[in-house]
PDB file of N, CA and C in Angstrom:
ATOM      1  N   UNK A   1       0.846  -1.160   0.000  1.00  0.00           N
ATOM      2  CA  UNK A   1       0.000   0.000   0.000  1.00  0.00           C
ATOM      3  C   UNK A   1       0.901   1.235   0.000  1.00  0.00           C
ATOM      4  N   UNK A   2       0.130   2.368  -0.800  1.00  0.00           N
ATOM      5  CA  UNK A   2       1.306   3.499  -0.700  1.00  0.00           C
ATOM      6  C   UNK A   2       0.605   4.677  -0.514  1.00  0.00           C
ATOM      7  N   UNK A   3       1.049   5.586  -0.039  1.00  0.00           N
ATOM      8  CA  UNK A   3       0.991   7.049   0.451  1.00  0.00           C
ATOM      9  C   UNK A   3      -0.005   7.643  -0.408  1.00  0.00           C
ATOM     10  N   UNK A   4      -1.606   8.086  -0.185  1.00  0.00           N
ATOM     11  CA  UNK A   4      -2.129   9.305  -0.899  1.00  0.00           C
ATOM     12  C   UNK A   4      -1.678  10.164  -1.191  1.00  0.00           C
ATOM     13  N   UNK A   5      -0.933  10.992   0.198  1.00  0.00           N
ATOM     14  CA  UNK A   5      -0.713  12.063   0.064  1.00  0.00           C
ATOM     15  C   UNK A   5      -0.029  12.665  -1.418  1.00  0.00           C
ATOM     16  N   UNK A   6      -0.557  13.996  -1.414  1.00  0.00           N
ATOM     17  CA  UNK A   6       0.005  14.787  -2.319  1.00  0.00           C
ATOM     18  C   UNK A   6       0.459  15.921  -1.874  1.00  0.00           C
ATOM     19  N   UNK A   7       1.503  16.190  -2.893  1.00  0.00           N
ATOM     20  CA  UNK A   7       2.950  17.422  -2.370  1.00  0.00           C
ATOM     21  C   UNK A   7       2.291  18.339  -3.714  1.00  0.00           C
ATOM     22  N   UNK A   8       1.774  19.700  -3.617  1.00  0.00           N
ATOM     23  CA  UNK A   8       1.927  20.676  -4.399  1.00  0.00           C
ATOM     24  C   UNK A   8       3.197  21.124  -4.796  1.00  0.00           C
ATOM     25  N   UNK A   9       4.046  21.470  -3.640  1.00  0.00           N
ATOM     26  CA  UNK A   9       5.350  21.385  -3.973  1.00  0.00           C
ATOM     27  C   UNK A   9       6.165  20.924  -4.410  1.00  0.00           C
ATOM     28  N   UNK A  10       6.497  19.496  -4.062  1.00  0.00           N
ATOM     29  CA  UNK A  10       6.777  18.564  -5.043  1.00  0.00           C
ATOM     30  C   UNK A  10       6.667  18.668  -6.315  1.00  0.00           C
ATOM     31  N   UNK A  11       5.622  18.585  -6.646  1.00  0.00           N
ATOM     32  CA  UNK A  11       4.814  19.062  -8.187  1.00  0.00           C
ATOM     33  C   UNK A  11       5.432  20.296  -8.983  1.00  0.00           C
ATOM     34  N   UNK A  12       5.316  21.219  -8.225  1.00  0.00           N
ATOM     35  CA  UNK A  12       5.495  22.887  -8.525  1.00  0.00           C
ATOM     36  C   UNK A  12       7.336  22.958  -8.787  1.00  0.00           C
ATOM     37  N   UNK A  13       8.189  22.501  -8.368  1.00  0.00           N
ATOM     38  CA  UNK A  13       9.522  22.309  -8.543  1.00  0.00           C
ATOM     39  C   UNK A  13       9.848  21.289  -9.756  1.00  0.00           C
ATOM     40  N   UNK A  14       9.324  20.502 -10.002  1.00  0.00           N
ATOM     41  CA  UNK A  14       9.702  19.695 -10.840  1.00  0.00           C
ATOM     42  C   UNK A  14       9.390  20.105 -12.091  1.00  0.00           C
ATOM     43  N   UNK A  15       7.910  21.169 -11.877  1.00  0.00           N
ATOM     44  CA  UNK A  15       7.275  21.741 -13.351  1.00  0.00           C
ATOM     45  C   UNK A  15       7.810  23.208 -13.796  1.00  0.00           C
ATOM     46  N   UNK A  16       8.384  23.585 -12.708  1.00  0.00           N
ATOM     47  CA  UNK A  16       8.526  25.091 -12.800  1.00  0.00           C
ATOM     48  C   UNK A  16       9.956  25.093 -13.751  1.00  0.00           C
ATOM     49  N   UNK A  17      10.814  24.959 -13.965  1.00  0.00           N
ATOM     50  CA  UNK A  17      12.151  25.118 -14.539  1.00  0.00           C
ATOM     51  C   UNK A  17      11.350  24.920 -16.600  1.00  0.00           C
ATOM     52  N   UNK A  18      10.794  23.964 -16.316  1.00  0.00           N
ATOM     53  CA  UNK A  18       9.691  23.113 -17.899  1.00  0.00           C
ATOM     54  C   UNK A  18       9.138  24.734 -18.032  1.00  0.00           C
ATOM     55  N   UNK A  19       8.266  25.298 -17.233  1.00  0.00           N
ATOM     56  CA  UNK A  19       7.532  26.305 -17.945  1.00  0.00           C
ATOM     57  C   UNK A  19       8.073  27.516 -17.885  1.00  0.00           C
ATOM     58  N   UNK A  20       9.079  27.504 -16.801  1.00  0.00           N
ATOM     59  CA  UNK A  20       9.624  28.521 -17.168  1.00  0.00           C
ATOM     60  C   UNK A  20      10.574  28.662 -18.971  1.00  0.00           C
ATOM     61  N   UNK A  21      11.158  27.820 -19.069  1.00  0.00           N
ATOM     62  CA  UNK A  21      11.466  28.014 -20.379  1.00  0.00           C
ATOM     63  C   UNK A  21      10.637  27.982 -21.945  1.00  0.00           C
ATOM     64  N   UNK A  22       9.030  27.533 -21.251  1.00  0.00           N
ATOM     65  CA  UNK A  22       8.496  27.869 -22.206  1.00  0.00           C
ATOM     66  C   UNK A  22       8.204  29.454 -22.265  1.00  0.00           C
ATOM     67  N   UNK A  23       7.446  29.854 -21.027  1.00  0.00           N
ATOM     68  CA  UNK A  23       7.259  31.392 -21.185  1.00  0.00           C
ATOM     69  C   UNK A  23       5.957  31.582 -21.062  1.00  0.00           C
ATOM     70  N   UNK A  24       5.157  31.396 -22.020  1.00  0.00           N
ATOM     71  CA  UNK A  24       3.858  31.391 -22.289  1.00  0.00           C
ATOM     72  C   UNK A  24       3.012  30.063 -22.772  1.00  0.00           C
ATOM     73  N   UNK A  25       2.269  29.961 -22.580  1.00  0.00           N
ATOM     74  CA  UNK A  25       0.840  28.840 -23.045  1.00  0.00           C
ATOM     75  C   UNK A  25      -0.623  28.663 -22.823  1.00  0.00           C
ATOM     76  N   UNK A  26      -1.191  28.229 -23.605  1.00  0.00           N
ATOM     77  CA  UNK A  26      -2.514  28.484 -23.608  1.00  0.00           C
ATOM     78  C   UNK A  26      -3.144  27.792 -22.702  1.00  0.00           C
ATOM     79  N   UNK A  27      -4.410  28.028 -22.056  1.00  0.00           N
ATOM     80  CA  UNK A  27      -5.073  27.002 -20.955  1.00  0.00           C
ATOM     81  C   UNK A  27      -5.451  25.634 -21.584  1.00  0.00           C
ATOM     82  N   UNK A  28      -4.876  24.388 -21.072  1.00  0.00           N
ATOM     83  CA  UNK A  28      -5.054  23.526 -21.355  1.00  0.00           C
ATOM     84  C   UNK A  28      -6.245  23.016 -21.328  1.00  0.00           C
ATOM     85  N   UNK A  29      -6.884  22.412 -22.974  1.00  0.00           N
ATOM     86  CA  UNK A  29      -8.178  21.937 -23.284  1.00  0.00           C
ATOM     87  C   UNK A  29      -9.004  22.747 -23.844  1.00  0.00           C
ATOM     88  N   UNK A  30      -8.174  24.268 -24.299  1.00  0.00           N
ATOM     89  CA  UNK A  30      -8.797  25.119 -25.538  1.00  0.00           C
ATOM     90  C   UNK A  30      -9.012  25.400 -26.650  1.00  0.00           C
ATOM     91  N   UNK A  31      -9.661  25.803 -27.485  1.00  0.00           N
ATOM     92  CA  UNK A  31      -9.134  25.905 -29.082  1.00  0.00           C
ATOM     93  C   UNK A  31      -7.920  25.904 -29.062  1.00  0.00           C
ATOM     94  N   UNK A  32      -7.597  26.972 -28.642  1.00  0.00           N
ATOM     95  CA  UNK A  32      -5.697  27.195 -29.013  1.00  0.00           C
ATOM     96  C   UNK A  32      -5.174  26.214 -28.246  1.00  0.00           C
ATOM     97  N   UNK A  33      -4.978  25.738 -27.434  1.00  0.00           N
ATOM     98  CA  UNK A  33      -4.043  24.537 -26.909  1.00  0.00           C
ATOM     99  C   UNK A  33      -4.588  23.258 -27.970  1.00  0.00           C
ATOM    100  N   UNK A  34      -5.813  23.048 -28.042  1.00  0.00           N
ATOM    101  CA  UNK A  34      -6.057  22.117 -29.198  1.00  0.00           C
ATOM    102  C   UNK A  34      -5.802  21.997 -30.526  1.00  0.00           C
ATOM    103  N   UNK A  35      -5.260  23.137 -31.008  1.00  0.00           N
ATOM    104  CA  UNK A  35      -4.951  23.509 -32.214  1.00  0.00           C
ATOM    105  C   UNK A  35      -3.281  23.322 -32.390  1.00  0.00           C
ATOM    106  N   UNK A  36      -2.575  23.218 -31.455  1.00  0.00           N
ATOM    107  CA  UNK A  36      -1.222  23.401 -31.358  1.00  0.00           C
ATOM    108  C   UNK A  36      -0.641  22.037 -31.953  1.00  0.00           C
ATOM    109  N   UNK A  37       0.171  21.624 -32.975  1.00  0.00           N
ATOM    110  CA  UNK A  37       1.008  20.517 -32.548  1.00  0.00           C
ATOM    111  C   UNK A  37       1.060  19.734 -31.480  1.00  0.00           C
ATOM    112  N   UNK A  38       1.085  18.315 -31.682  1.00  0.00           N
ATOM    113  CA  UNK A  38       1.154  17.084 -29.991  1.00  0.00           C
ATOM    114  C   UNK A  38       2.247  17.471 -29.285  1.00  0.00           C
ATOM    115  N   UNK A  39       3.281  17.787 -30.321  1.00  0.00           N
ATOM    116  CA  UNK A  39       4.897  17.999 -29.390  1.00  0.00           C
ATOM    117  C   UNK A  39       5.012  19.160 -29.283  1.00  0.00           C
ATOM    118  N   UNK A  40       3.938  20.196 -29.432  1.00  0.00           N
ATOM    119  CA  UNK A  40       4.572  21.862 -29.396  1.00  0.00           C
ATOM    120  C   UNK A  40       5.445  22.222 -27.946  1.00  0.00           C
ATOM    121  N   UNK A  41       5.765  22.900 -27.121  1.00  0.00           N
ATOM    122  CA  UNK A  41       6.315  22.708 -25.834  1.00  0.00           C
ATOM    123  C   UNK A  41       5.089  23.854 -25.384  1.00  0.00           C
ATOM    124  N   UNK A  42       4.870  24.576 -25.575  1.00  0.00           N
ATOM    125  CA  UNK A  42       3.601  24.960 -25.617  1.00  0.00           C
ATOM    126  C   UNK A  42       1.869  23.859 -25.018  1.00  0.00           C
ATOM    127  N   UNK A  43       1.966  23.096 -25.554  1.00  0.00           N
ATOM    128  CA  UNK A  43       0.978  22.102 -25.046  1.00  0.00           C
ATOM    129  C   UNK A  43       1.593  21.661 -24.489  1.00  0.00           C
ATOM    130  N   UNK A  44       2.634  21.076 -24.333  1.00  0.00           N
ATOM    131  CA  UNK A  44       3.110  20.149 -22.939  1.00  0.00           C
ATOM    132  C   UNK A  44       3.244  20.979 -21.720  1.00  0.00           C
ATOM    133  N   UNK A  45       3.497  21.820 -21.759  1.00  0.00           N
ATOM    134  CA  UNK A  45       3.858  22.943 -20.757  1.00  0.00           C
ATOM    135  C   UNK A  45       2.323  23.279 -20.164  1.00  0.00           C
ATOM    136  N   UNK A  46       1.173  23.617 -20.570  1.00  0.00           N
ATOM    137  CA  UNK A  46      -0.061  23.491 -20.230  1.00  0.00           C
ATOM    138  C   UNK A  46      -0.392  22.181 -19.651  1.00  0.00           C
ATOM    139  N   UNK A  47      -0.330  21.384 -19.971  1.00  0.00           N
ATOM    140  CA  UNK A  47      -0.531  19.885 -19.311  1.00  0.00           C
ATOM    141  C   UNK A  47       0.302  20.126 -17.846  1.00  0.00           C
ATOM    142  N   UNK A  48       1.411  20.579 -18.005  1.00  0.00           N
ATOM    143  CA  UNK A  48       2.442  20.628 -16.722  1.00  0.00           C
ATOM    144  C   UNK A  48       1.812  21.792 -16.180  1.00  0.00           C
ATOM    145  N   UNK A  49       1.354  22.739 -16.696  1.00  0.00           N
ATOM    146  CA  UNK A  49       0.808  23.635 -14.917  1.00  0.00           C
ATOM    147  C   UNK A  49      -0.747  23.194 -15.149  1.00  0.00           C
ATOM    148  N   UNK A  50      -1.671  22.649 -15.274  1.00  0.00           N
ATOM    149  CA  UNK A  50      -2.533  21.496 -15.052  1.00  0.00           C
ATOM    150  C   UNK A  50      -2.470  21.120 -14.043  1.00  0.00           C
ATOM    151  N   UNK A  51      -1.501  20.091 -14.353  1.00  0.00           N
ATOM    152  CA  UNK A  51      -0.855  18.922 -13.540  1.00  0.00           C
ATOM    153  C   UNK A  51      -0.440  19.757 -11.888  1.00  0.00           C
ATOM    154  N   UNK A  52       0.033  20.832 -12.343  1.00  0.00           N
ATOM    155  CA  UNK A  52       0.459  21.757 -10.633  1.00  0.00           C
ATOM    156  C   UNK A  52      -1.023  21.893 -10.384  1.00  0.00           C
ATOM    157  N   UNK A  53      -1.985  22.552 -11.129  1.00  0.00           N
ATOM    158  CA  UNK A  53      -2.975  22.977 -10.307  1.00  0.00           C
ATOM    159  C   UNK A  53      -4.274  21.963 -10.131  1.00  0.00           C
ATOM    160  N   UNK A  54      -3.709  20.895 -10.263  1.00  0.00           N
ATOM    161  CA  UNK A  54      -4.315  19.596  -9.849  1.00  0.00           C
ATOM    162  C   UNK A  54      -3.951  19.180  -8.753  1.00  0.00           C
ATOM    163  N   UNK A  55      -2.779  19.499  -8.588  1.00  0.00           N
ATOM    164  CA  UNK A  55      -1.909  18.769  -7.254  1.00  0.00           C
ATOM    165  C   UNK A  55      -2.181  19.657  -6.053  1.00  0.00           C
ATOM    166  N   UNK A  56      -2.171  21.366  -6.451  1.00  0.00           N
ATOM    167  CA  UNK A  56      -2.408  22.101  -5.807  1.00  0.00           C
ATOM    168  C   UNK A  56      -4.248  21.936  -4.791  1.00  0.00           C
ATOM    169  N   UNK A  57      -5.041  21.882  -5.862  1.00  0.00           N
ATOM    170  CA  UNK A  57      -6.512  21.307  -5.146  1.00  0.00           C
ATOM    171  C   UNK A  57      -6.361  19.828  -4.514  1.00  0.00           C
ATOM    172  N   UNK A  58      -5.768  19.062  -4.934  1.00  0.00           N
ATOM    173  CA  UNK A  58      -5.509  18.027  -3.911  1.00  0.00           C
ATOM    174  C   UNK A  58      -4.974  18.035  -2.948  1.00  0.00           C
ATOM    175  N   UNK A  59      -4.162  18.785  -2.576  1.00  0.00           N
ATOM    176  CA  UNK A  59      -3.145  19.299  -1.167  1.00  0.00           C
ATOM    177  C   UNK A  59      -3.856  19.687  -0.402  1.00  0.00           C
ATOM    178  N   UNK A  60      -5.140  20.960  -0.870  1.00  0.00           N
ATOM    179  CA  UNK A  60      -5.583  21.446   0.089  1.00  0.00           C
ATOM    180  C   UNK A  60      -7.079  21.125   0.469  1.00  0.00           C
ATOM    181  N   UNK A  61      -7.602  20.219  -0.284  1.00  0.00           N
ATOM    182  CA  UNK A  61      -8.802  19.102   0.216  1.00  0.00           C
ATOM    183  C   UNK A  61      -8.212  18.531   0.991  1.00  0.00           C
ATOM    184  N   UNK A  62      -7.073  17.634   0.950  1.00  0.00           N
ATOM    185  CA  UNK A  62      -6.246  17.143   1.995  1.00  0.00           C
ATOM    186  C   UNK A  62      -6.338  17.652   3.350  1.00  0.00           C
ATOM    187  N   UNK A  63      -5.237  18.616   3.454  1.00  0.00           N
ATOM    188  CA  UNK A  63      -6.069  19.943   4.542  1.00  0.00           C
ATOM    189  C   UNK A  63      -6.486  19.837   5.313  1.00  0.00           C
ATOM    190  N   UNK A  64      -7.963  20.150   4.213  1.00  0.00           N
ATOM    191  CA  UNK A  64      -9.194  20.288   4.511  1.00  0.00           C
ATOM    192  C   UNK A  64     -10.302  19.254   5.567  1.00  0.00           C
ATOM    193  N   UNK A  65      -9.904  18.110   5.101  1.00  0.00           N
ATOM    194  CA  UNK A  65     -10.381  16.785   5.633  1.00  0.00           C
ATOM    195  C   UNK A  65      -9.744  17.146   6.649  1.00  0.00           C
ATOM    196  N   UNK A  66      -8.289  16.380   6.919  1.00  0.00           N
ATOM    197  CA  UNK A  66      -7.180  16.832   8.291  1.00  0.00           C
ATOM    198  C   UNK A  66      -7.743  17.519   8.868  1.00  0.00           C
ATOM    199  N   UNK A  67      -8.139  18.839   9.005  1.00  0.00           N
ATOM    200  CA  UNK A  67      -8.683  19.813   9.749  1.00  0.00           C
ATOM    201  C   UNK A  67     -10.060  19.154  10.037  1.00  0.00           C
ATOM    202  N   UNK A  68     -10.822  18.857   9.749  1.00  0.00           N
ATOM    203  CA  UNK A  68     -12.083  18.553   9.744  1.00  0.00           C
ATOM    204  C   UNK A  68     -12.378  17.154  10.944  1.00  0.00           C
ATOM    205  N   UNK A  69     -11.353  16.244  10.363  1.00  0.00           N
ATOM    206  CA  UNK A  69     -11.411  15.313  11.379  1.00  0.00           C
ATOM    207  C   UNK A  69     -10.509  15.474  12.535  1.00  0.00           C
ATOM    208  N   UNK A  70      -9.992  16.885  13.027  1.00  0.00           N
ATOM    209  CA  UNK A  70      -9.304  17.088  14.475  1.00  0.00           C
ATOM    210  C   UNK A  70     -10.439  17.757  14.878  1.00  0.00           C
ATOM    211  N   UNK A  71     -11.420  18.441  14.309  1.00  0.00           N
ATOM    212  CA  UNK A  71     -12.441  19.084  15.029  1.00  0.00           C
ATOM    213  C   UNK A  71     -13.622  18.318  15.293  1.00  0.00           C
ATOM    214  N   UNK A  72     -13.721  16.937  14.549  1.00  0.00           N
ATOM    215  CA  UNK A  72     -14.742  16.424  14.860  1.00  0.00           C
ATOM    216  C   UNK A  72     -13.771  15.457  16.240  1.00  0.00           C
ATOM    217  N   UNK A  73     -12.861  14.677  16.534  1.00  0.00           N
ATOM    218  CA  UNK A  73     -12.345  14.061  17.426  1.00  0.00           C
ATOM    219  C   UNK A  73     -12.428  15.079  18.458  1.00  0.00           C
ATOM    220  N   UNK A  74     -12.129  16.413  19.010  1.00  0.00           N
ATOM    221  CA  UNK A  74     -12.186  17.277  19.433  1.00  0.00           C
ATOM    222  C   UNK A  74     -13.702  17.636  20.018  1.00  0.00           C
ATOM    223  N   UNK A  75     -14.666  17.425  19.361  1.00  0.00           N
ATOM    224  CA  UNK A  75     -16.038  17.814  19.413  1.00  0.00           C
ATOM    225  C   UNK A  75     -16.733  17.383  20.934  1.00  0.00           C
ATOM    226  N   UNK A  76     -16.747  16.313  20.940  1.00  0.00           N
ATOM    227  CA  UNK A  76     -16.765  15.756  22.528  1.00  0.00           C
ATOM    228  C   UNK A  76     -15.837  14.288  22.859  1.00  0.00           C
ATOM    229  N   UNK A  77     -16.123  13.783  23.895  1.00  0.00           N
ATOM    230  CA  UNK A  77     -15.665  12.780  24.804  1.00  0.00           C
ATOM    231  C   UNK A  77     -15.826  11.548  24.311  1.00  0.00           C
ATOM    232  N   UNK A  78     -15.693  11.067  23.194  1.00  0.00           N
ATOM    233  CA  UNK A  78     -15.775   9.671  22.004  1.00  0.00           C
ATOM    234  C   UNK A  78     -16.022   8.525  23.129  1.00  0.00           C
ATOM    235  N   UNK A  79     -14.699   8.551  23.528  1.00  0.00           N
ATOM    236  CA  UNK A  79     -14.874   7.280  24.916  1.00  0.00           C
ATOM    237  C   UNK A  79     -15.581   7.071  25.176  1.00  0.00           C
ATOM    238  N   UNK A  80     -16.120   8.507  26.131  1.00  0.00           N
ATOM    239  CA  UNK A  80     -17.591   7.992  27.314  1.00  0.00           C
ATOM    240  C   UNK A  80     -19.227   8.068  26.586  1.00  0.00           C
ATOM    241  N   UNK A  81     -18.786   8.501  25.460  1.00  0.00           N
ATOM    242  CA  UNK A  81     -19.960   8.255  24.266  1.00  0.00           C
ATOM    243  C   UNK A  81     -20.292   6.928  24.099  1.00  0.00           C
ATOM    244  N   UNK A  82     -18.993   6.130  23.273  1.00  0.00           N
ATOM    245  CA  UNK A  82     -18.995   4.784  22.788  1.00  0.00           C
ATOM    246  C   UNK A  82     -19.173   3.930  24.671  1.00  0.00           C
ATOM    247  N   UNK A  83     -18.403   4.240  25.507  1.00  0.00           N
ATOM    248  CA  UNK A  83     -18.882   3.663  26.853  1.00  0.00           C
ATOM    249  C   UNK A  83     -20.282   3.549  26.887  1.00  0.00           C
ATOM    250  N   UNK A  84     -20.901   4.850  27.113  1.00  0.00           N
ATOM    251  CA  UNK A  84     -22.382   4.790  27.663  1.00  0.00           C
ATOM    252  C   UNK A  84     -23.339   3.911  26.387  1.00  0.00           C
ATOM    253  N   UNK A  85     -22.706   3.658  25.535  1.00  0.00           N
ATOM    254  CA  UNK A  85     -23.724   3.196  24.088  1.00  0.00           C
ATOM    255  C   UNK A  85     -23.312   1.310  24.659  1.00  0.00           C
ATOM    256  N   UNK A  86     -22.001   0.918  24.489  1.00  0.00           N
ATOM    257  CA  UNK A  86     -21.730  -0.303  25.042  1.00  0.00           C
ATOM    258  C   UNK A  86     -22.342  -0.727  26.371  1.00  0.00           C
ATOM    259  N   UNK A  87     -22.339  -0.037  27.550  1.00  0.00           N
ATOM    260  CA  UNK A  87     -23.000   0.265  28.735  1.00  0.00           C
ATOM    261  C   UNK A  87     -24.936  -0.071  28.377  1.00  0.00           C
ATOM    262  N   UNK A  88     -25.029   0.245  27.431  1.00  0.00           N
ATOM    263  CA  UNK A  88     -27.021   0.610  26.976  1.00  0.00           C
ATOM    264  C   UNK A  88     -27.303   1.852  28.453  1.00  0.00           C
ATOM    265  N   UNK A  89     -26.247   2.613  28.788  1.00  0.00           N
ATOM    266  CA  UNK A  89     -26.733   3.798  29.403  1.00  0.00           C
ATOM    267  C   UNK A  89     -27.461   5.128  28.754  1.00  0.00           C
ATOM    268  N   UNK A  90     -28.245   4.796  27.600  1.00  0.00           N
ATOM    269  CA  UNK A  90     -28.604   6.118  26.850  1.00  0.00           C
ATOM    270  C   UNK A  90     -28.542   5.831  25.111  1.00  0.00           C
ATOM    271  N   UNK A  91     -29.127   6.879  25.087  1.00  0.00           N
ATOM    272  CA  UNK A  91     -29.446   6.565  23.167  1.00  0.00           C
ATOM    273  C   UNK A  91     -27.987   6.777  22.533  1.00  0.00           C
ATOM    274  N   UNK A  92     -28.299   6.742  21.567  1.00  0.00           N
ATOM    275  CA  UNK A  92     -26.741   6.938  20.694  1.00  0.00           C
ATOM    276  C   UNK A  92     -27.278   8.287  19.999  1.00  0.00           C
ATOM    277  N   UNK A  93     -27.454   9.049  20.511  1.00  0.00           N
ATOM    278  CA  UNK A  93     -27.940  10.549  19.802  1.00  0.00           C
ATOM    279  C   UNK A  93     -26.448  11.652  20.379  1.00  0.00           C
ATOM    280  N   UNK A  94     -26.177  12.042  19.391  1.00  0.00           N
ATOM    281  CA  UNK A  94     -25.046  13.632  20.097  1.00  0.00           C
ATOM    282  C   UNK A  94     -26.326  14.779  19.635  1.00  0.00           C
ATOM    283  N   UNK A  95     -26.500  15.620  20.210  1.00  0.00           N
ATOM    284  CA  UNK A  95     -26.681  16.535  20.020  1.00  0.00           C
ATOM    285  C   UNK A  95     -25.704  17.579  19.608  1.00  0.00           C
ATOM    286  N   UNK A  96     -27.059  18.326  18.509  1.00  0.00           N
ATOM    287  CA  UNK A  96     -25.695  19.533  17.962  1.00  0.00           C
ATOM    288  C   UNK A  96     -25.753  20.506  18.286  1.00  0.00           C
ATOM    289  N   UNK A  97     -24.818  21.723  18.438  1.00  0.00           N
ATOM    290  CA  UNK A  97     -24.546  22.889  18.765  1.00  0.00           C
ATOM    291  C   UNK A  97     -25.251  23.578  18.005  1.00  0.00           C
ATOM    292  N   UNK A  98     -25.767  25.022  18.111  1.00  0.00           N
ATOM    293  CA  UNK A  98     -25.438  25.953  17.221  1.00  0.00           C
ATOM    294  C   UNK A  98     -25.150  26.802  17.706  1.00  0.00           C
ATOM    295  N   UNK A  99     -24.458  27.333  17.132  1.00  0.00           N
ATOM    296  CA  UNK A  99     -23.315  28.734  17.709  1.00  0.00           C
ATOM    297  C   UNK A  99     -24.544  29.724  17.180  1.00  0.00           C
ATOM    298  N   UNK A 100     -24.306  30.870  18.253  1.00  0.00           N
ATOM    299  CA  UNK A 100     -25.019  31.819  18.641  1.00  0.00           C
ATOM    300  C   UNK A 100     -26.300  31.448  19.494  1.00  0.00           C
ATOM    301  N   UNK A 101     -26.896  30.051  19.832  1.00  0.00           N
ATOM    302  CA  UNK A 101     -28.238  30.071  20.235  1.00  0.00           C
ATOM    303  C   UNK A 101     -27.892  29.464  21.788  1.00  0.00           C
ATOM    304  N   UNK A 102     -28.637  30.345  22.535  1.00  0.00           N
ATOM    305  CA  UNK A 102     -28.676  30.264  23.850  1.00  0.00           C
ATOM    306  C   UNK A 102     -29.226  29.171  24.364  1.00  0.00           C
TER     307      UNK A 102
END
């Protein structure tokens, strides 16, 4: 089994030196990038910052989740939740917050 994770950075170093020597290119999957030659460096170079800003939204869904599941572990007392449910001391209901309501 191997690592999900994704490195924007990673990505962004390996592509950056490639586009920098192209300079310019069209957004990949346009007339003009479609119109270009297969080998133009021009279309490949679009595929390569693509490819960054693919990696880039994957990094930070990543994140995103990460963050998401320290605030839900965080949220209350899991233990004495799953206790009192094993126990049959009480329903298996959490109640939810809402911020601002008294």
């Amino acid at each position: 089994m191997s690592s999900q994770q994704v490195s924007f950075w990673a990505v962004h170093e390996f592509v950056a030196p490639i586009l920098e020597r192209t300079g310019t290119w069209p957004m990949v999957g346009t007339p003009e990038w479609c119109s270009l030659p297969v080998d133009h460096p021009a279309r490949i170079a679009a595929l390569f910052d693509a490819a960054r800003h693919w990696a880039l939204r994957i990094e930070t869904a990543q994140q995103a989740r990460a963050e998401a599941a320290k605030d839900v572990a965080q949220a209350g007392d899991w233990g004495a939740f799953a206790q009192r449910i094993r126990n049959g001391r009480g329903p298996a209901y959490i109640p939810r917050r809402h911020e601002g309501v008294a």
